[in-house]
Protein backbone atom coordinates (compact mmCIF):
# COMPACT_ATOMS: atom_id res chain seq x y z
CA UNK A 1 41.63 16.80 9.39
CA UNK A 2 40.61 12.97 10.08
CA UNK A 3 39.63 13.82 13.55
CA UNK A 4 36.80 16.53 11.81
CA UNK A 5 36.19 13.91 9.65
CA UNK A 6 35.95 11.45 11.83
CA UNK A 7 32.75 13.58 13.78
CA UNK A 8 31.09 14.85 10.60
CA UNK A 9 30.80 11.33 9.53
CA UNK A 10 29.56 9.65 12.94
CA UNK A 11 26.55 11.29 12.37
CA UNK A 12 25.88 8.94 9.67
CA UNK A 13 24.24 5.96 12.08
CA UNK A 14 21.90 8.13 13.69
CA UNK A 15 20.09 8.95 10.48
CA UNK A 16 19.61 4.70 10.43
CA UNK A 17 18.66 4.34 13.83
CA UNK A 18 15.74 7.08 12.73
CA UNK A 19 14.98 5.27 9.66
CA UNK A 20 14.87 2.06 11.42
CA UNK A 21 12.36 3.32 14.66
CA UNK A 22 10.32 5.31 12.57
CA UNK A 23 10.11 4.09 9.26
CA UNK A 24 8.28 0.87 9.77
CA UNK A 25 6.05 2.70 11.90
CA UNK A 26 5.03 5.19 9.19
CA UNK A 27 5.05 2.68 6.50
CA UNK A 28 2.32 0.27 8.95
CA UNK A 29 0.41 3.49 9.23
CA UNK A 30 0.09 4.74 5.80
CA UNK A 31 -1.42 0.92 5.43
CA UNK A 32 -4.20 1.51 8.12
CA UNK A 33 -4.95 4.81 6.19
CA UNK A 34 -5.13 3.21 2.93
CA UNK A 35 -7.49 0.50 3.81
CA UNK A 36 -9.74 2.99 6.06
CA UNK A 37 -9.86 5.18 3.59
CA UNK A 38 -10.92 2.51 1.19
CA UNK A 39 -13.08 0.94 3.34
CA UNK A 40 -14.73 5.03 3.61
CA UNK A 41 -15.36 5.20 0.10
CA UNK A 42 -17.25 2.21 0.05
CA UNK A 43 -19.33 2.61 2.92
CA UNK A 44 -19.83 6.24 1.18
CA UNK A 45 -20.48 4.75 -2.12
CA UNK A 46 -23.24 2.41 -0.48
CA UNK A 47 -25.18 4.94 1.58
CA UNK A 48 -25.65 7.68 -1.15
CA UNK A 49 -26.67 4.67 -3.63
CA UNK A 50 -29.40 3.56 -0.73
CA UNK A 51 -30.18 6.74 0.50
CA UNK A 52 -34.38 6.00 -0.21
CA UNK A 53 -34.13 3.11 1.95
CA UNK A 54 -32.35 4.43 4.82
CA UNK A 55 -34.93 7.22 4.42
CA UNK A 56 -37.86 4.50 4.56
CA UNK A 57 -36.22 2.89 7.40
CA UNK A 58 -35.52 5.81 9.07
CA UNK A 59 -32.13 5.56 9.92
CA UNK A 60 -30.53 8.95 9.41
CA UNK A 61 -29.42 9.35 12.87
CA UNK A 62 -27.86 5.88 13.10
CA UNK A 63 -25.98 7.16 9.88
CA UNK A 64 -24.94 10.24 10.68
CA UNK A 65 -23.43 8.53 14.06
CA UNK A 66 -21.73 5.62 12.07
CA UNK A 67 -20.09 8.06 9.26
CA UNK A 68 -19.04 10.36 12.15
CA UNK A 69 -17.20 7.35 13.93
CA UNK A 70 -15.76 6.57 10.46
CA UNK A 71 -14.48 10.22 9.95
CA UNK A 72 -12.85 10.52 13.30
CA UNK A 73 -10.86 7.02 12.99
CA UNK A 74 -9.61 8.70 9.88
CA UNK A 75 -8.34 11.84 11.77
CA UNK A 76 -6.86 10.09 14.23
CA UNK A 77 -5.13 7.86 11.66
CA UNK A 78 -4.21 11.15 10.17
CA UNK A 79 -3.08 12.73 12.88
CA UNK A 80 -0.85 9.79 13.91
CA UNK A 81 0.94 10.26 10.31
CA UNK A 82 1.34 13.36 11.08
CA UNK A 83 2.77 13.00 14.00
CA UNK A 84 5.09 10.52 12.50
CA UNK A 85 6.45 12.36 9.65
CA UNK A 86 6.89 15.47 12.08
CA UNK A 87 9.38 13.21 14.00
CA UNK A 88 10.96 11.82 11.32
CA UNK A 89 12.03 15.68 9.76
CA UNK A 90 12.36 16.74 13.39
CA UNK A 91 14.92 14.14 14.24
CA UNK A 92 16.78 14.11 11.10
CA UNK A 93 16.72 18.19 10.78
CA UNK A 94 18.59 17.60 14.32
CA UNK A 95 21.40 15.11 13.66
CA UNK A 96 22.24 17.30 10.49
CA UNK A 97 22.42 20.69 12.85
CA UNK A 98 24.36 18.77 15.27
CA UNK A 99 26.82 17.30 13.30
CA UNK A 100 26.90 20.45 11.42
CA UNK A 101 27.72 22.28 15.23
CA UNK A 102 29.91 19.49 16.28
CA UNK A 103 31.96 19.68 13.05
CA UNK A 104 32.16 23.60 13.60
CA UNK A 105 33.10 23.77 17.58
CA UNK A 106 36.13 21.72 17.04
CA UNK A 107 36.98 23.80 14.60
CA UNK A 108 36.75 26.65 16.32
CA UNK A 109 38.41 25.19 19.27
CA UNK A 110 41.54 23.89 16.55
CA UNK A 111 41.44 27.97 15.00
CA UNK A 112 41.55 28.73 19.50
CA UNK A 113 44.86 25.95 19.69
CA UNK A 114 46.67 26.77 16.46
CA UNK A 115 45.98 23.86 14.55
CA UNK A 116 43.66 25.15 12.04
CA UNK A 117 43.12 28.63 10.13
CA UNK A 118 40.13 29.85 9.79
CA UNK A 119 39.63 29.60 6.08
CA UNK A 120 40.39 25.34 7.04
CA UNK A 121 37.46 25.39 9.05
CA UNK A 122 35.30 27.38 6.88
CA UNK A 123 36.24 25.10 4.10
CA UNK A 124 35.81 21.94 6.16
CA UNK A 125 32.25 22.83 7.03
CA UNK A 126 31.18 23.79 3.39
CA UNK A 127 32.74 20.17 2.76
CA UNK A 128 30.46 18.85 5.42
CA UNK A 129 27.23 20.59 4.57
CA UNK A 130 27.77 19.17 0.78
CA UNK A 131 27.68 15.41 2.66
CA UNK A 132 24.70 16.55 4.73
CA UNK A 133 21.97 17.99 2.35
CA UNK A 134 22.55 14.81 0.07
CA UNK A 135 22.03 12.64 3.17
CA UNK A 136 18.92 14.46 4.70
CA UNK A 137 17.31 14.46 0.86
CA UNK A 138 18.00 10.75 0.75
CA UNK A 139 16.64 10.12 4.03
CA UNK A 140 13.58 12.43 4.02
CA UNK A 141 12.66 10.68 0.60
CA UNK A 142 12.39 7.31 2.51
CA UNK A 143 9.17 8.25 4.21
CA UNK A 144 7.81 8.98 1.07
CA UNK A 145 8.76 6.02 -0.63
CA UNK A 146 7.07 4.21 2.32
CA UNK A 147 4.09 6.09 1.49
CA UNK A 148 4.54 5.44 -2.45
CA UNK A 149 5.03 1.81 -1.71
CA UNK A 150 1.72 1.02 -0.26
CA UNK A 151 -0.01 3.54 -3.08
CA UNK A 152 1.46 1.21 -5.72
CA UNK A 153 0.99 -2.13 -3.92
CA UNK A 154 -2.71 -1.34 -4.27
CA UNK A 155 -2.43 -0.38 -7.51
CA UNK A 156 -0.39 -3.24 -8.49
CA UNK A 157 -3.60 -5.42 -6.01
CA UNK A 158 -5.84 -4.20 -8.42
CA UNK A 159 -4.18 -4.79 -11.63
CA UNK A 160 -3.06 -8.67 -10.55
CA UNK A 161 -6.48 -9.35 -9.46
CA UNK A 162 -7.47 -12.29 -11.96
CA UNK A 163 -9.96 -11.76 -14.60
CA UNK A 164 -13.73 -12.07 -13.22
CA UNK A 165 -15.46 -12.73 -16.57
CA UNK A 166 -13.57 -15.65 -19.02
CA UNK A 167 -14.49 -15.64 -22.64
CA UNK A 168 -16.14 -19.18 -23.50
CA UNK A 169 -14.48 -21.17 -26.42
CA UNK A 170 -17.81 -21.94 -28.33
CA UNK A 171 -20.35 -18.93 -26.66
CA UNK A 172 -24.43 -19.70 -27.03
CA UNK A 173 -26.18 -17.45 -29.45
CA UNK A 174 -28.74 -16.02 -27.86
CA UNK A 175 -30.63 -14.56 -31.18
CA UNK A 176 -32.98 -18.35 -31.04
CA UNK A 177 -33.70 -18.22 -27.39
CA UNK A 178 -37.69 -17.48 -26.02
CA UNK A 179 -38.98 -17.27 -22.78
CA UNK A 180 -40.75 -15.49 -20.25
CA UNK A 181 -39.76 -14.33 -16.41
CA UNK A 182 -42.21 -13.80 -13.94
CA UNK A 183 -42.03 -12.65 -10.79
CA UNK A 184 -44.13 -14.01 -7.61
């Protein structure tokens, strides 16, 4: 039935028009977590390592406000993916239910006029559902290989970053050097 056809397989765009509003968003998103959360385990890193002299300086409160301010940009951020991903499933769970209900009311309405039996229509949507769970997999995997993208770019950062300490052709031996350091 091209006309079936025809409806089960207009549903196709709208999965792009989700992927295109809603994928860059995610992807940009999954960046700001990345770096905050980087930026986190530094700052982390740097107060435990230094606790003594934020001790001496007596700075705890100042701390506890900063790494509170830290942890609730990183819920926000958080929440925001959230938020994202939710609409992303959402929206796509949608256009494969309505397609699915489209396909199946004109069916029903061709069993209703003659045109169709209902074992046709039954077989149509079993046709249709095999071309929609392919399609939602693909398209739910895109949000993770947004995600997965900027995992592996850092990786990848990290890996390219060029070689801090260079072996020298003809090294010094240190064995015949003397000397004293003092301190003033």
């Amino acid at each position: 039935n091209p006309r079936m056809t025809w409806f089960a397989v207009a549903a196709l765009p709208f999965y792009a028009v989700v992927c295109v509003l809603l994928l860059p968003r995610i992807k940009r998103n999954s960046e700001a977590i990345r770096v905050r959360g980087a930026a986190f385990s530094g700052w982390v890193t740097e107060r435990l390592t230094n606790v003594l002299t934020i001790k001496n300086y007596s700075q705890e409160d100042r701390e506890k406000a900063t790494f509170g301010a830290i942890l609730d940009e990183n819920q926000a951020l958080s929440r925001q993916q959230q938020k994202l991903n939710l609409a992303f499933n959402t929206l796509t769970t949608l256009i494969t239910a309505g397609a699915t209900l489209t396909v199946l009311m004109f069916g029903f309405l061709n069993i209703k006029s003659g045109k169709m039996t209902l074992g046709e229509v039954l077989a149509f949507h079993q046709v249709t559902a095999q071309l929609f769970v392919p399609v939602s997999a693909i398209v739910g995997m895109f949000a993770v290989v947004q995600t997965l993208q900027i995992l592996a770019s850092r990786v990848y950062s990290v890996m390219d970053a060029p070689e801090l300490l260079v072996n020298v052709p003809e090294p010094i031996d240190p064995s015949g050097l003397q000397g004293d350091i003092t301190f003033e």
